[in-house]
Protein backbone atom coordinates (compact mmCIF):
# COMPACT_ATOMS: atom_id res chain seq x y z
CA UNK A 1 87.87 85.07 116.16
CA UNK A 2 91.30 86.47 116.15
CA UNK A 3 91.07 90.66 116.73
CA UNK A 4 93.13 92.51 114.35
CA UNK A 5 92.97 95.87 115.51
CA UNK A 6 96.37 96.07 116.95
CA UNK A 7 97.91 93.77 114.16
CA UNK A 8 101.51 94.55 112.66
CA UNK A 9 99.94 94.11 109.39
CA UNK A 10 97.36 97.26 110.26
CA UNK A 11 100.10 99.56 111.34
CA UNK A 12 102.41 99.52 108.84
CA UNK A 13 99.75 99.41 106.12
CA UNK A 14 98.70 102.95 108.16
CA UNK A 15 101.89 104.19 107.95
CA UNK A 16 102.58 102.74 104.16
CA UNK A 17 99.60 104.80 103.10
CA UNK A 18 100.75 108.36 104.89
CA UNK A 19 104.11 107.45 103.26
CA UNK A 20 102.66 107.53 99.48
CA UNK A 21 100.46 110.23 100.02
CA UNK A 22 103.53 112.29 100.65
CA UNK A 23 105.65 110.52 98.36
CA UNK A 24 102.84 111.27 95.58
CA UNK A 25 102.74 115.03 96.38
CA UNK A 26 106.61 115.57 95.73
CA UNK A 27 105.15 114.89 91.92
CA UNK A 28 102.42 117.28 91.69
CA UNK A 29 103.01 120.17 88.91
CA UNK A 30 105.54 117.38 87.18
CA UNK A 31 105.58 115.71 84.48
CA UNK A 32 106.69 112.91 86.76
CA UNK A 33 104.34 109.97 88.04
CA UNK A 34 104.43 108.99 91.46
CA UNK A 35 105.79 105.60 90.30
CA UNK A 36 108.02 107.40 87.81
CA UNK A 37 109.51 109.55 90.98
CA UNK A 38 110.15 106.74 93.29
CA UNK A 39 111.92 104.75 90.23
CA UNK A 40 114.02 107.96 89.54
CA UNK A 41 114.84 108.42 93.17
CA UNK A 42 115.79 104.47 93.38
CA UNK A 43 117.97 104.72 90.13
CA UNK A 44 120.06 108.34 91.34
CA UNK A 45 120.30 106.73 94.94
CA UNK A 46 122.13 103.57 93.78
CA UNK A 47 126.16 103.14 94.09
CA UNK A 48 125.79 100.46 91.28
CA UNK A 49 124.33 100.73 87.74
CA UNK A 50 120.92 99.67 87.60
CA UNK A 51 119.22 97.82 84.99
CA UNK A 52 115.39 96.69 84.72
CA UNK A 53 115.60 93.66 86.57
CA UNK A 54 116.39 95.89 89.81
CA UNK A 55 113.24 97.88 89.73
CA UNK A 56 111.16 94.82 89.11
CA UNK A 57 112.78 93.01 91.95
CA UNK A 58 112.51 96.27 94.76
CA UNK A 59 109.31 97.19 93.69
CA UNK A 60 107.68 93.47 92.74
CA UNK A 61 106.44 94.78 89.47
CA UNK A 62 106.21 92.75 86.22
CA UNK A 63 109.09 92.62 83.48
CA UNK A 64 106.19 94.63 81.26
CA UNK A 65 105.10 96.95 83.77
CA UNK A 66 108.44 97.80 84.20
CA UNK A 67 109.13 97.99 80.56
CA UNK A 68 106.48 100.53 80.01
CA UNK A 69 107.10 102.65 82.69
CA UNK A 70 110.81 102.99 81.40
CA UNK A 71 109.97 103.72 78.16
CA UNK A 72 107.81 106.49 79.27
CA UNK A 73 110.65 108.07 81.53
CA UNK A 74 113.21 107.97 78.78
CA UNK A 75 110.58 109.69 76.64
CA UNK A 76 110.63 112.35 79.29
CA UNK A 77 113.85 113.07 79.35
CA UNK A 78 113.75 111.60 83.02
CA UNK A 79 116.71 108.61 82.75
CA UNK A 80 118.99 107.14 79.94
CA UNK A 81 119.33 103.98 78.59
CA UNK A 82 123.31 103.01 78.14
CA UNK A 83 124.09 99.36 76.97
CA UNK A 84 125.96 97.61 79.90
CA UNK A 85 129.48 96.84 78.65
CA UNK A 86 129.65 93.70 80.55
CA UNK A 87 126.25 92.07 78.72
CA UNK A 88 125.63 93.74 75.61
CA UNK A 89 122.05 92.35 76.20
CA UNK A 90 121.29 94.56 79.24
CA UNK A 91 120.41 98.36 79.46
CA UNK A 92 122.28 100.51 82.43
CA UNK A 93 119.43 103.30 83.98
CA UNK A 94 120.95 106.22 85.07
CA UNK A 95 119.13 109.68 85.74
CA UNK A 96 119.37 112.16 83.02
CA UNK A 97 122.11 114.88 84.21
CA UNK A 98 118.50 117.35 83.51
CA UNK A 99 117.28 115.45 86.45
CA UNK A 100 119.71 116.28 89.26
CA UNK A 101 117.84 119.26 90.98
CA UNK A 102 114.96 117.41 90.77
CA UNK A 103 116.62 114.48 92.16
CA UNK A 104 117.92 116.58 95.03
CA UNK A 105 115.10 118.10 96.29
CA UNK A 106 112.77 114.59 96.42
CA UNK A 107 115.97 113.18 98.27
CA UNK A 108 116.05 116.07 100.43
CA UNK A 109 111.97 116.03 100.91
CA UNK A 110 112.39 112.24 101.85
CA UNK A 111 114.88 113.04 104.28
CA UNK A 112 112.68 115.54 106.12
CA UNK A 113 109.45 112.68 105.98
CA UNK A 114 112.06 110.53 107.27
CA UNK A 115 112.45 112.43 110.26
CA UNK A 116 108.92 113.41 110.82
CA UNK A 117 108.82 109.85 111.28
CA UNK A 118 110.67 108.80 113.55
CA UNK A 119 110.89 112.09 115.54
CA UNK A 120 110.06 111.34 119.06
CA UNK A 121 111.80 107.28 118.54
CA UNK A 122 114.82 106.18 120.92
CA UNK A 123 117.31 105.36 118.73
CA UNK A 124 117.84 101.80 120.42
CA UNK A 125 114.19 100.88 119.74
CA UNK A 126 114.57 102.68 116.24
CA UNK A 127 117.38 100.03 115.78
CA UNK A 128 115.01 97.12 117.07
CA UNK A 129 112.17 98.37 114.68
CA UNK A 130 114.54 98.67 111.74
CA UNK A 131 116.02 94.58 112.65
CA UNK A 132 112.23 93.80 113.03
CA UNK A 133 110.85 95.07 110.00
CA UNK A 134 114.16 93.78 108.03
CA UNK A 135 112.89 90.00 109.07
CA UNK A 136 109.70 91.18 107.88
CA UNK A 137 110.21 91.60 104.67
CA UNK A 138 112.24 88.44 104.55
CA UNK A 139 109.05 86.89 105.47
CA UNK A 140 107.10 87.98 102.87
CA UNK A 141 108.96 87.49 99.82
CA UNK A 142 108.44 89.86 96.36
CA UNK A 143 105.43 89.12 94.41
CA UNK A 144 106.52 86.13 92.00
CA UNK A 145 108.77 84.28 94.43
């Protein structure tokens, strides 16, 4: 029997798991979901217009999961919904200009957890881990691939 205690698989499921419970308690006292926070955050941090393909491909949620949970957010005032001028059939997500403190201080707050975690890290391994962990995540494609 193979012994999994010092798996890959373990560690970075640990360290997943410390990384949403913070991630989650940037939300509390908002109106904001978790998952509605880390969509904003992905949207605001993007150099290219977004659309609801993008979030479903980053995140491996379904087209209706995604649907829902963008409805809900433009409800809230949290993002827009612009028609893309190059396919009329497509919506652009952008974070609502109400949104931009907000915005700032998760990006800031993820920034600090950032650091927490790798404090203490050479930055030659850090560059290792980061090459590793890149070929990881080629190796385990998004849920419907």
């Amino acid at each position: 029997m193979t012994d999994l205690s010092q798996s890959s698989s373990r560690y970075i499921m640990r360290v997943s798991s410390g990384i949403l419970r913070r991630l989650d308690a940037f939300v509390e006292g908002t109106a904001m979901t978790p998952v509605e926070a880390r969509i904003l955050q992905f949207i605001a941090a993007s150099a290219k217009p977004l659309n609801q393909k993008d979030i479903e491909s980053e995140y491996g949620y379904t087209a209706a999961t995604v649907s829902e949970v963008i409805k809900n957010m433009e409800a809230k005032g949290l993002i827009r919904r612009d028609t893309d001028p190059d396919d009329r059939r497509k919506r652009r997500l952008t974070a609502s200009a109400d949104m931009a403190s907000q915005v700032i201080e998760m990006r800031d707050r993820i920034a600090a957890m950032e650091a927490d975690l790798t404090r203490g890290i050479d930055p030659e391994k850090l560059d290792v881990f980061m090459e590793v962990i890149h070929q990881m995540t080629k190796n385990i494609p998004p849920k419907g691939q």
